[in-house]
Protein backbone atom coordinates (compact mmCIF):
# COMPACT_ATOMS: atom_id res chain seq x y z
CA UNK A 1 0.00 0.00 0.00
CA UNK A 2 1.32 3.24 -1.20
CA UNK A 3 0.62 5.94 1.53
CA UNK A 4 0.40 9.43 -0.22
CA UNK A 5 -0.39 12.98 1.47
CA UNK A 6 -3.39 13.02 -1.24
CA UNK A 7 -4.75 9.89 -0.27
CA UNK A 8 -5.88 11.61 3.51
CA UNK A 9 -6.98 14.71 1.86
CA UNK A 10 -10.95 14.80 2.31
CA UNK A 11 -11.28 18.68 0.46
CA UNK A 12 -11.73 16.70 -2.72
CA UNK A 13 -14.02 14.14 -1.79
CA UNK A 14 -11.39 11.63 -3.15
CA UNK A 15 -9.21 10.75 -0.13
CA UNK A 16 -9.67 8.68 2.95
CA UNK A 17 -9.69 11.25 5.40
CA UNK A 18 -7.20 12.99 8.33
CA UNK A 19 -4.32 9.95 9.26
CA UNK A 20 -4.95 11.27 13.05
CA UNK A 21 -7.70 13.12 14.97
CA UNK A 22 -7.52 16.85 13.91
CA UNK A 23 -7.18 17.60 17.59
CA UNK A 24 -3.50 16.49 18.25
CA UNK A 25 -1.20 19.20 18.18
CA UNK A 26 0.69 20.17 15.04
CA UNK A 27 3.71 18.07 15.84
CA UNK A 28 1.90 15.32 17.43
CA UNK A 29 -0.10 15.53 13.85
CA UNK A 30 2.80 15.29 11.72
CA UNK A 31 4.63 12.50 14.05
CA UNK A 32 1.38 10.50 13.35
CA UNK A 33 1.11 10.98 9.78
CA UNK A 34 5.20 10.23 9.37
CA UNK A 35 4.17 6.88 11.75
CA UNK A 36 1.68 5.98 9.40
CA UNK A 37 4.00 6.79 6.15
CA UNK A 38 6.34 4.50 7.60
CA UNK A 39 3.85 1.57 8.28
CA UNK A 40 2.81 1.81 4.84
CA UNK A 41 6.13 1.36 3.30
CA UNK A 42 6.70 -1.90 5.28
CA UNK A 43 4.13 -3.96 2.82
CA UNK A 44 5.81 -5.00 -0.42
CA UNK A 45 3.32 -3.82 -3.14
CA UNK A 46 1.30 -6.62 -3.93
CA UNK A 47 0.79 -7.35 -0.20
CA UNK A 48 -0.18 -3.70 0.60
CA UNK A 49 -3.01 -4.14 -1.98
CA UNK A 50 -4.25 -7.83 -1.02
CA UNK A 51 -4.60 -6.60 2.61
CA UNK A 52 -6.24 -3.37 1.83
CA UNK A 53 -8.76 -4.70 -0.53
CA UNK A 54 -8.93 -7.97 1.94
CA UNK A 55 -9.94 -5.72 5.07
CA UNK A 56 -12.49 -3.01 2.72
CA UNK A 57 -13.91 -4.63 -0.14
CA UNK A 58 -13.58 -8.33 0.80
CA UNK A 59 -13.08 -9.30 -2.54
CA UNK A 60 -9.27 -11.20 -2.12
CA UNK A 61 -7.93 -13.68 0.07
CA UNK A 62 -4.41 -12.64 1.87
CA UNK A 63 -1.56 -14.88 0.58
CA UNK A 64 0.24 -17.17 3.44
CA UNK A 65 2.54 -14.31 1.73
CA UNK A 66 1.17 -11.45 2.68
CA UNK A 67 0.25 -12.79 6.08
CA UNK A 68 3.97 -13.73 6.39
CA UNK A 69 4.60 -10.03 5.54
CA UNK A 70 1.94 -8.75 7.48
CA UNK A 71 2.72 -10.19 10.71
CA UNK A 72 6.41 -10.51 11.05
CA UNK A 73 7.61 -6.64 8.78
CA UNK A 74 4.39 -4.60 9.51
CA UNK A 75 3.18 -5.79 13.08
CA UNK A 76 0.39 -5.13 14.82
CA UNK A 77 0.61 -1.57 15.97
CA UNK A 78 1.07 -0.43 12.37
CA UNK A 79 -1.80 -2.41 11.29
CA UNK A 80 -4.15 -1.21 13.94
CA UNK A 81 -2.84 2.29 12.75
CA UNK A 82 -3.35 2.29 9.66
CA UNK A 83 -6.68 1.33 10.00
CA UNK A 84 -7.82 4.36 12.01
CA UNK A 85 -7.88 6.99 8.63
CA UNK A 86 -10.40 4.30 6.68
CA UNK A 87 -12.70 4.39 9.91
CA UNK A 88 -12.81 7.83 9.43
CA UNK A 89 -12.81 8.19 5.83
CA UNK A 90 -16.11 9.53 4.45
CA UNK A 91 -16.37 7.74 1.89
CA UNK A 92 -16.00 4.83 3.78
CA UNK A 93 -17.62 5.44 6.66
CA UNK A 94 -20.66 3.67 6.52
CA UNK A 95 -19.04 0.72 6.81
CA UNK A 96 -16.45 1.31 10.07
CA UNK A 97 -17.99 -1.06 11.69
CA UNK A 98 -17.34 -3.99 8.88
CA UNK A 99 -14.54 -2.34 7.92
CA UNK A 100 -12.70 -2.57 11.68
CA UNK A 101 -14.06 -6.27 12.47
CA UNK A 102 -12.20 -7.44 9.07
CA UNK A 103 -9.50 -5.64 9.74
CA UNK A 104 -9.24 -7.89 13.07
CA UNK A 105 -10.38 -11.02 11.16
CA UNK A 106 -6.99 -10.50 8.82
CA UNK A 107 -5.60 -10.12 11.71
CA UNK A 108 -6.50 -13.24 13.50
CA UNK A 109 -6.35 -15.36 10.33
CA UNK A 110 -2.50 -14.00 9.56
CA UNK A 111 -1.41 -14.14 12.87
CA UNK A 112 -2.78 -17.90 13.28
CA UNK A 113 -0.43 -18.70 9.99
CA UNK A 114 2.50 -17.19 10.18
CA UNK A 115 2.97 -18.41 13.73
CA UNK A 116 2.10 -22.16 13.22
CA UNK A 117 4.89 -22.26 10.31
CA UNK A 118 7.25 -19.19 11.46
CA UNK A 119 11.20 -20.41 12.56
C-alpha cells in the first residue's frame, strides 16, 4: 500500500480522510502521519493491496505471503494504525464497523499462519 499525502486529503471528496484526529497538536499531527507513512512502506506492493482490498472490499484472500509479511515486517501496531484513517474516511464510513471487524479477522487469520509455520 502506497501511503500518499493526497490519499488523507478529504477537500476533494477523493481521499480517505485525516491519518490522526484533527485535535493532536501540530507536531503530534505530523509524528502520526510520518508513523503511518512508515507503516505503509513496510508492505511489499502486492501485499499492501491484497490486505487493503482484503480488510475493505472483501473481494481477495491474503496470501500465506502477505500474512507472512503482514505479521512478522508490519506488526500489529502499524496495522491497527493504519486502520484508524479508513474508519474515518467519508467515503468509507458507513461501513467502520465492517470495515474494523475485518481488519481484526486479517488479523487473527494472519497471525494464526505465520505463527504455526514461522522459525
Amino acid at each position: 500500500m502506497q501511503v500518499t499525502p493526497r490519499m488523507f486529503s478529504s477537500n476533494d471528496g477523493e481521499g480517505i480522510g485525516d491519518p490522526s484526529p484533527s485535535n493532536l497538536p501540530r507536531e503530534e499531527h505530523q509524528e502520526s502521519f510520518e508513523f503511518l507513512i512508515k507503516c505503509a512502506t513496510k508492505f511489499t506492493k502486492d501485499c499492501g493491496y491484497l490486505t487493503f482490498n482484503s480488510i475493505v472490499y472483501r473481494n481477495v484472500t491474503v496470501t500465506k505471503e502477505c500474512c507472512d509479511n503482514l505479521v512478522n515486517r508490519v506488526g500489529k501496531k502499524c496495522h491497527d494504525g493504519l486502520i484508524v484513517p479508513l474508519l474515518e474516511a467519508p467515503a468509507l464510513k458507513g461501513n467502520a464497523s465492517q470495515i474494523a471487524a475485518s481488519n481484526e479477522e486479517v488479523w487473527s487469520k494472519c497471525s494464526s499462519i505465520s505463527s504455526q509455520t514461522s522459525h
